[in-house]
Protein backbone atom coordinates (compact mmCIF):
# COMPACT_ATOMS: atom_id res chain seq x y z
CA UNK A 1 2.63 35.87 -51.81
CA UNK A 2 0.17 37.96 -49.37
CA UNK A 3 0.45 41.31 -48.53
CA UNK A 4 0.89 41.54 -44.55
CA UNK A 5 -1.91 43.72 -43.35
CA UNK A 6 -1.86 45.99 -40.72
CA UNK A 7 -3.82 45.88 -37.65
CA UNK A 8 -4.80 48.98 -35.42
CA UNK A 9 -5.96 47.13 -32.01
CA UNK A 10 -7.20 49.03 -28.91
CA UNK A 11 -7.29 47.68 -25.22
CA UNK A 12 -4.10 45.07 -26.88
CA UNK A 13 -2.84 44.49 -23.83
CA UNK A 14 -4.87 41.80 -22.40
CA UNK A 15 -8.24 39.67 -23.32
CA UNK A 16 -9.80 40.16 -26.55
CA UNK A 17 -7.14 42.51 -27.87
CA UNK A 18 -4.02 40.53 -26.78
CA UNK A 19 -5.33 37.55 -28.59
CA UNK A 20 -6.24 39.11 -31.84
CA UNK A 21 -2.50 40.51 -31.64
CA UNK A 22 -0.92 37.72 -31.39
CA UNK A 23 -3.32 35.69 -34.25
CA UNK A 24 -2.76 38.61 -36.57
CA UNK A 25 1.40 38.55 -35.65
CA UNK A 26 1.63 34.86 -35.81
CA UNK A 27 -0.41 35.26 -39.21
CA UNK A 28 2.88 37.34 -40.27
CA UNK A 29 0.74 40.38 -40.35
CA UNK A 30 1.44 43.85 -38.82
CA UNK A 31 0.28 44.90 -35.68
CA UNK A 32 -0.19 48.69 -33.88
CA UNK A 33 -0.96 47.50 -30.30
CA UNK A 34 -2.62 50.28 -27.90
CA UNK A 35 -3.84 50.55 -24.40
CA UNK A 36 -3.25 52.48 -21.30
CA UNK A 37 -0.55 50.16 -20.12
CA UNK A 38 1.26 48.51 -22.30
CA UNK A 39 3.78 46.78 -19.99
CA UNK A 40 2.06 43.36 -20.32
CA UNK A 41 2.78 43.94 -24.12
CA UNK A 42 6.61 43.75 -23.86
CA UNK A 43 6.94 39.81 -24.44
CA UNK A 44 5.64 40.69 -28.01
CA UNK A 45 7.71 43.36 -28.57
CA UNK A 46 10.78 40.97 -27.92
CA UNK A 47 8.98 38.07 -30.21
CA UNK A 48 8.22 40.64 -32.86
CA UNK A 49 10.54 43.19 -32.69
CA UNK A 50 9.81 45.00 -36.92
CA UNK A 51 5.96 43.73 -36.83
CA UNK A 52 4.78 45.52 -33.27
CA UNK A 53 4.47 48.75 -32.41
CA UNK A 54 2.99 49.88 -29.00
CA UNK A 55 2.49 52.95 -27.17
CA UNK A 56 0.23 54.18 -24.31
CA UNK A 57 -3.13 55.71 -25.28
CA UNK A 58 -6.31 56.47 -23.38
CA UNK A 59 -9.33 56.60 -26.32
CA UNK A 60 -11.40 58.97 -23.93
CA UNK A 61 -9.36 61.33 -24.91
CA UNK A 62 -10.50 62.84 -28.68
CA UNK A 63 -7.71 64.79 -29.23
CA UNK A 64 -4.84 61.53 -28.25
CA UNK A 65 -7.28 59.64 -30.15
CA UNK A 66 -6.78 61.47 -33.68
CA UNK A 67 -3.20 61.95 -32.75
CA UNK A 68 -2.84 58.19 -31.86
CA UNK A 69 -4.22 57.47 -35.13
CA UNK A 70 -2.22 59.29 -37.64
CA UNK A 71 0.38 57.22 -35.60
CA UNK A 72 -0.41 54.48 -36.14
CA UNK A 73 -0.91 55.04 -40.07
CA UNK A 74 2.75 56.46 -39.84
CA UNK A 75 3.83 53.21 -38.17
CA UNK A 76 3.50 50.79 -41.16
CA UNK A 77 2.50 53.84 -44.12
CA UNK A 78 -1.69 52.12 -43.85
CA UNK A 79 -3.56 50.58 -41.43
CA UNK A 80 -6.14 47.58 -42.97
CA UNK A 81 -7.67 46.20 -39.69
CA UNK A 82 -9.37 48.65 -37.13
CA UNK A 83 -10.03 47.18 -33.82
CA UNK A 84 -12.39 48.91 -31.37
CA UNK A 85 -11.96 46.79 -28.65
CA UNK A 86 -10.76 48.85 -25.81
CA UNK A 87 -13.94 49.09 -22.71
CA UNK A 88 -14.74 48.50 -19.36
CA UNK A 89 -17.54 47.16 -17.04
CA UNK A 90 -19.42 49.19 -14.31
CA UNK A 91 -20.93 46.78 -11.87
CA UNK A 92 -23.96 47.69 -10.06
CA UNK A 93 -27.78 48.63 -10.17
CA UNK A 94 -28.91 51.41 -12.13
CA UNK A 95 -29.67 53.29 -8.54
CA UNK A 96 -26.42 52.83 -6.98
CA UNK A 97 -24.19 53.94 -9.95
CA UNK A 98 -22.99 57.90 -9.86
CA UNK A 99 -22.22 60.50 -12.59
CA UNK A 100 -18.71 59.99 -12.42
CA UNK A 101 -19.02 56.41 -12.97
CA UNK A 102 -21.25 56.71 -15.74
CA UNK A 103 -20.30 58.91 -17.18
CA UNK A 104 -16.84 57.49 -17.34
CA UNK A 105 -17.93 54.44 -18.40
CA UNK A 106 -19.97 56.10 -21.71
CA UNK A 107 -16.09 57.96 -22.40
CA UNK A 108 -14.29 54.94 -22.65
CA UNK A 109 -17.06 52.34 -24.19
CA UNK A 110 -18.89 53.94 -26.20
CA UNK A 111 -17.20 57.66 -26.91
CA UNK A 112 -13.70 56.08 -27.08
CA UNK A 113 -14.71 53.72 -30.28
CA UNK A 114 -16.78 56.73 -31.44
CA UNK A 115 -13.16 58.68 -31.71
CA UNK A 116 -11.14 56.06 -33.20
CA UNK A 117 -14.00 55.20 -35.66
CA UNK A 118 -14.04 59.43 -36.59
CA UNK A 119 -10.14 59.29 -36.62
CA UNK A 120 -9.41 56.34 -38.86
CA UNK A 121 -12.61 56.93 -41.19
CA UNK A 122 -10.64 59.78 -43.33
CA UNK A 123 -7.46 57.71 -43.30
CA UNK A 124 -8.69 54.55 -44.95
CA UNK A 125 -11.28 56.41 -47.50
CA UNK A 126 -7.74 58.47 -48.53
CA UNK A 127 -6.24 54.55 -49.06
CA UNK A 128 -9.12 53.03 -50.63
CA UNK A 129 -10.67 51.10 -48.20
CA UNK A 130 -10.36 48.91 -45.11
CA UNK A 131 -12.01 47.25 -41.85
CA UNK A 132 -13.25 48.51 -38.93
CA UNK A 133 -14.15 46.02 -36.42
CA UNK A 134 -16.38 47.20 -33.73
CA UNK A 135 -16.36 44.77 -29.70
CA UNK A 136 -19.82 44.65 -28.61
CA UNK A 137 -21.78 42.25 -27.17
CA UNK A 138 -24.39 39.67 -27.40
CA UNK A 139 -26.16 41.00 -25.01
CA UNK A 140 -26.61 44.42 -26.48
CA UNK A 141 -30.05 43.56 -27.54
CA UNK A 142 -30.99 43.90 -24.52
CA UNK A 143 -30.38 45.36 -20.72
CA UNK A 144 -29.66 42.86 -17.94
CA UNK A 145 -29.80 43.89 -14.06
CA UNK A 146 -26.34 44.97 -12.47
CA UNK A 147 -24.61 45.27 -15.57
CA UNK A 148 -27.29 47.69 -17.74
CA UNK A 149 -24.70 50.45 -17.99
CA UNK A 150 -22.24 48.03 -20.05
CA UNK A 151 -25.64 46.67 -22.29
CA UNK A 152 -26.24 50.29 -22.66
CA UNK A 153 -22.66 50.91 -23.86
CA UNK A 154 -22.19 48.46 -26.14
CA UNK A 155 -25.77 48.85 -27.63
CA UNK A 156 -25.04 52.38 -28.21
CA UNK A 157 -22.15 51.15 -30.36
CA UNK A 158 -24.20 48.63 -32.41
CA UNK A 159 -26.05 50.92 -33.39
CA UNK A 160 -23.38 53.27 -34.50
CA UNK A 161 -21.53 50.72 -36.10
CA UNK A 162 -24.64 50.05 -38.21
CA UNK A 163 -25.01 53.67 -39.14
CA UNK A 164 -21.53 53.71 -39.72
CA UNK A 165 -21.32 50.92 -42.30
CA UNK A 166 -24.38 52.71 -44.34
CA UNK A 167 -22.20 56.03 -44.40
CA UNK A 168 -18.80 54.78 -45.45
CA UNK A 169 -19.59 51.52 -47.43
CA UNK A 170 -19.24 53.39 -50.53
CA UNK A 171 -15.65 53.95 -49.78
CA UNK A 172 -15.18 50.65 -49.87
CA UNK A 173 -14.64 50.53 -45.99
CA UNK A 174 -16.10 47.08 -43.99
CA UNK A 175 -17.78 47.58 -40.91
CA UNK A 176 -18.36 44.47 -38.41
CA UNK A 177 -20.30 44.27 -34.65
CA UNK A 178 -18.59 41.42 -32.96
CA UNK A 179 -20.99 40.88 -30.97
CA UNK A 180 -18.60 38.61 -28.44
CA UNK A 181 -19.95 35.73 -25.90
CA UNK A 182 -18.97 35.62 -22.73
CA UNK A 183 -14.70 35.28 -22.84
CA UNK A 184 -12.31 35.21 -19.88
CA UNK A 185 -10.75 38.31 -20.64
CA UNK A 186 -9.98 39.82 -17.16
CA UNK A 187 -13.32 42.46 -17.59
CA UNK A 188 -14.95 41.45 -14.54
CA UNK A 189 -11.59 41.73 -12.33
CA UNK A 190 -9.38 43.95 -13.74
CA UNK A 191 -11.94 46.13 -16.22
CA UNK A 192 -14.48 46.74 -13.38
CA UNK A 193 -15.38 49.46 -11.51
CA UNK A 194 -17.79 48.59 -8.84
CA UNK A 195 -20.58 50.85 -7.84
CA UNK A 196 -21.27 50.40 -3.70
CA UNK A 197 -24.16 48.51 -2.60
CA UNK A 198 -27.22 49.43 -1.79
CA UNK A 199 -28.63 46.97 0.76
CA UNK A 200 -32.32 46.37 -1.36
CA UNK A 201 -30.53 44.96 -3.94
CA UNK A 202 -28.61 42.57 -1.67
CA UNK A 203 -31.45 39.77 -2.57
CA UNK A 204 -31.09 40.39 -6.55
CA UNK A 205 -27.45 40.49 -6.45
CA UNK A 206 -27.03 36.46 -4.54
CA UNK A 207 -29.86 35.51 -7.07
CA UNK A 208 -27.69 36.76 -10.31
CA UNK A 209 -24.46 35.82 -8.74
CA UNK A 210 -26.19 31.68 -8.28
CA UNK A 211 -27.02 32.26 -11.97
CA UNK A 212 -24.18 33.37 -13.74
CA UNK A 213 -21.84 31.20 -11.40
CA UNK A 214 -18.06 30.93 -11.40
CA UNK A 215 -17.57 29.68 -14.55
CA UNK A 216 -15.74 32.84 -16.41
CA UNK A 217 -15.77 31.25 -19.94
CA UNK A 218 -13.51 30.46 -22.81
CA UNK A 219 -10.19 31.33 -23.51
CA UNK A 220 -10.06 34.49 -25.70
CA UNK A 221 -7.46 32.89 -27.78
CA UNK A 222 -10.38 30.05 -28.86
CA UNK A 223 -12.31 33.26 -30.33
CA UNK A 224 -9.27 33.91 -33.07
CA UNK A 225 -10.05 31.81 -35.71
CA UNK A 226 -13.17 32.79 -36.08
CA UNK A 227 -11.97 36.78 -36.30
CA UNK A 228 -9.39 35.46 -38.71
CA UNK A 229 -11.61 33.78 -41.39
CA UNK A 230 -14.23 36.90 -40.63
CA UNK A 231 -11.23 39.46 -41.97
CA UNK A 232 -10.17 37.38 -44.95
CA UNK A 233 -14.11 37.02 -46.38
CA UNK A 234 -14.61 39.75 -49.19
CA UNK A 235 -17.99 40.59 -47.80
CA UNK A 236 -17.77 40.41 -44.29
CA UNK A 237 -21.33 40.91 -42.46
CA UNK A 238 -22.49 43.78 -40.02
CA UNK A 239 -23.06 41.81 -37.17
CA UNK A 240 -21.70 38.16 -36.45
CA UNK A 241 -22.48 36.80 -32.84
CA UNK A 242 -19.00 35.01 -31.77
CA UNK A 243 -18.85 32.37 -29.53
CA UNK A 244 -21.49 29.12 -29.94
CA UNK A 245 -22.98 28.82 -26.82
CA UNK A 246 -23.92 32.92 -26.60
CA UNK A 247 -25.65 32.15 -30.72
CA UNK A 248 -27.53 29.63 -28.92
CA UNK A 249 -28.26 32.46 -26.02
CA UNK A 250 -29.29 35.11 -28.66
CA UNK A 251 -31.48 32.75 -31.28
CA UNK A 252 -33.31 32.18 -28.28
CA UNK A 253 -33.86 35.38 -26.70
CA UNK A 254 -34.91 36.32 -30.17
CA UNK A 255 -37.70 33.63 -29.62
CA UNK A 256 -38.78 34.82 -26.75
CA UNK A 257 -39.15 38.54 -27.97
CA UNK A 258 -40.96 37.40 -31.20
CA UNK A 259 -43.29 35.47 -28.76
CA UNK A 260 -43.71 38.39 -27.10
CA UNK A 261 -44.40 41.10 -30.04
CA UNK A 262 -46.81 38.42 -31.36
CA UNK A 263 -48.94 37.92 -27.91
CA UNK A 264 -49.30 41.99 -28.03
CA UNK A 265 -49.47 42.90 -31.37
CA UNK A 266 -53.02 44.18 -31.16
CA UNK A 267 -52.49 46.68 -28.67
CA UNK A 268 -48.70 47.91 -30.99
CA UNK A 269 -51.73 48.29 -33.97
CA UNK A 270 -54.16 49.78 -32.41
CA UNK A 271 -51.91 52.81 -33.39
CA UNK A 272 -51.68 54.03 -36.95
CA UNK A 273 -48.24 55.09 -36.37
């Protein structure tokens, strides 16, 4: 019979996180379920009463972080499954945005994951190994206008991720980007904060808003089984683009870029460098 694993999910209470709770709970697996509210998380708790445990944590916050974590790993005696999937979007040009916003937006995006990966890190090298799965994008190869802050964010945390699987590999500790299409998750209703307009933008802003349309996308649940098979396979990979319509996206933005290196490339070696 299989062990239940453990799962240590941030931002569980709705989108992403919610669904990979209930895929890992319905798997008969063991879930630690955190966000700043956890209200919308009380249907599980009555479904699952011995394999849930919830409580209120904001990942901005280092020092809750490490405390959240040890926690967790209290909650169940391991945790196998780390899931940084708690964020945010700021909407708006680069101009319009302030400090505050930005810089609240780096603390929870970025800087949160950065805490929970430097919390559980210790934790599962002391156990022998585990999983840390890391939410970022497929489009953090690259900035897009209105939402650059969020590309920025979760570009950031590619490339941490990356340096992070390097470092602890040896420890026999998995590190994935999910680099997640375009789900209906609630992040561009209830995860934005909105920057205020600035009226020469007005023109950009109808011409991105025709583009991108109403359609909000898929279903998070229709990401799970995909996540599922990803956490059983011995060798997971560093990055894995989820969601077929955003690999077709990528594959050919990656075109266009290798078009584009290849049309300058003798001006990039002119330079010895």
């Amino acid at each position: 019979m299989t062990t239940a694993r453990v799962w240590f999910i941030t931002g569980a209470s709705r989108g992403l996180g919610r669904a990979f709770a209930e895929a890992a709970l319905a798997a008969g697996d063991r879930v630690v379920a955190v966000a700043r509210n956890i209200a919308p998380l009380d249907d599980l708790v009555a479904a699952y009463p011995h394999s849930l445990v919830r409580f209120s944590l904001d990942i901005s916050d280092r020092r809750a972080v490490f405390d959240g974590a040890e926690r967790a790993f209290g909650a169940f005696g391991r945790v196998d499954i780390v899931v940084n999937n708690a964020g945010g979007m700021l909407y708006g040009m680069a101009e319009e945005a302030t400090e505050e916003q930005i810089r609240a937006h780096f603390d929870v995006n970025f800087f949160g994951a950065v805490w929970v990966s430097q919390a559980v890190v210790p934790r599962l090298r002391a156990q022998g190994g585990g999983r840390i799965l890391q939410v970022t994008s497929m489009g953090s190869g690259g900035g897009m206008a209105s939402v650059g802050f969020y590309g920025a964010g979760k570009a950031a945390l590619e490339s941490f991720g990356e340096a992070l699987a390097m470092e602890v590999e040896s420890f026999g500790i998995d590190i994935t980007n999910l680099q997640m299409g375009g789900y209906d998750t609630g992040l561009f209703s209830l995860g934005t904060t909105a920057t205020d307009p600035f009226p020469p933008y007005d023109p950009l802003r109808a011409e991105l808003a025709e583009i991108w349309g109403d359609d909000a996308g898929p279903d998070p649940a229709t990401a799970v089984a995909t996540i599922m098979e990803l956490v059983a396979l011995p060798h997971p990979p560093r990055r894995l683009i989820v969601g077929s319509r955003s690999y077709e996206q990528v594959r050919e933005l990656d075109r266009a870029r290798d078009r584009s290196r290849e049309e300058w490339e003798y001006l990039s070696c002119m330079a010895p460098g």
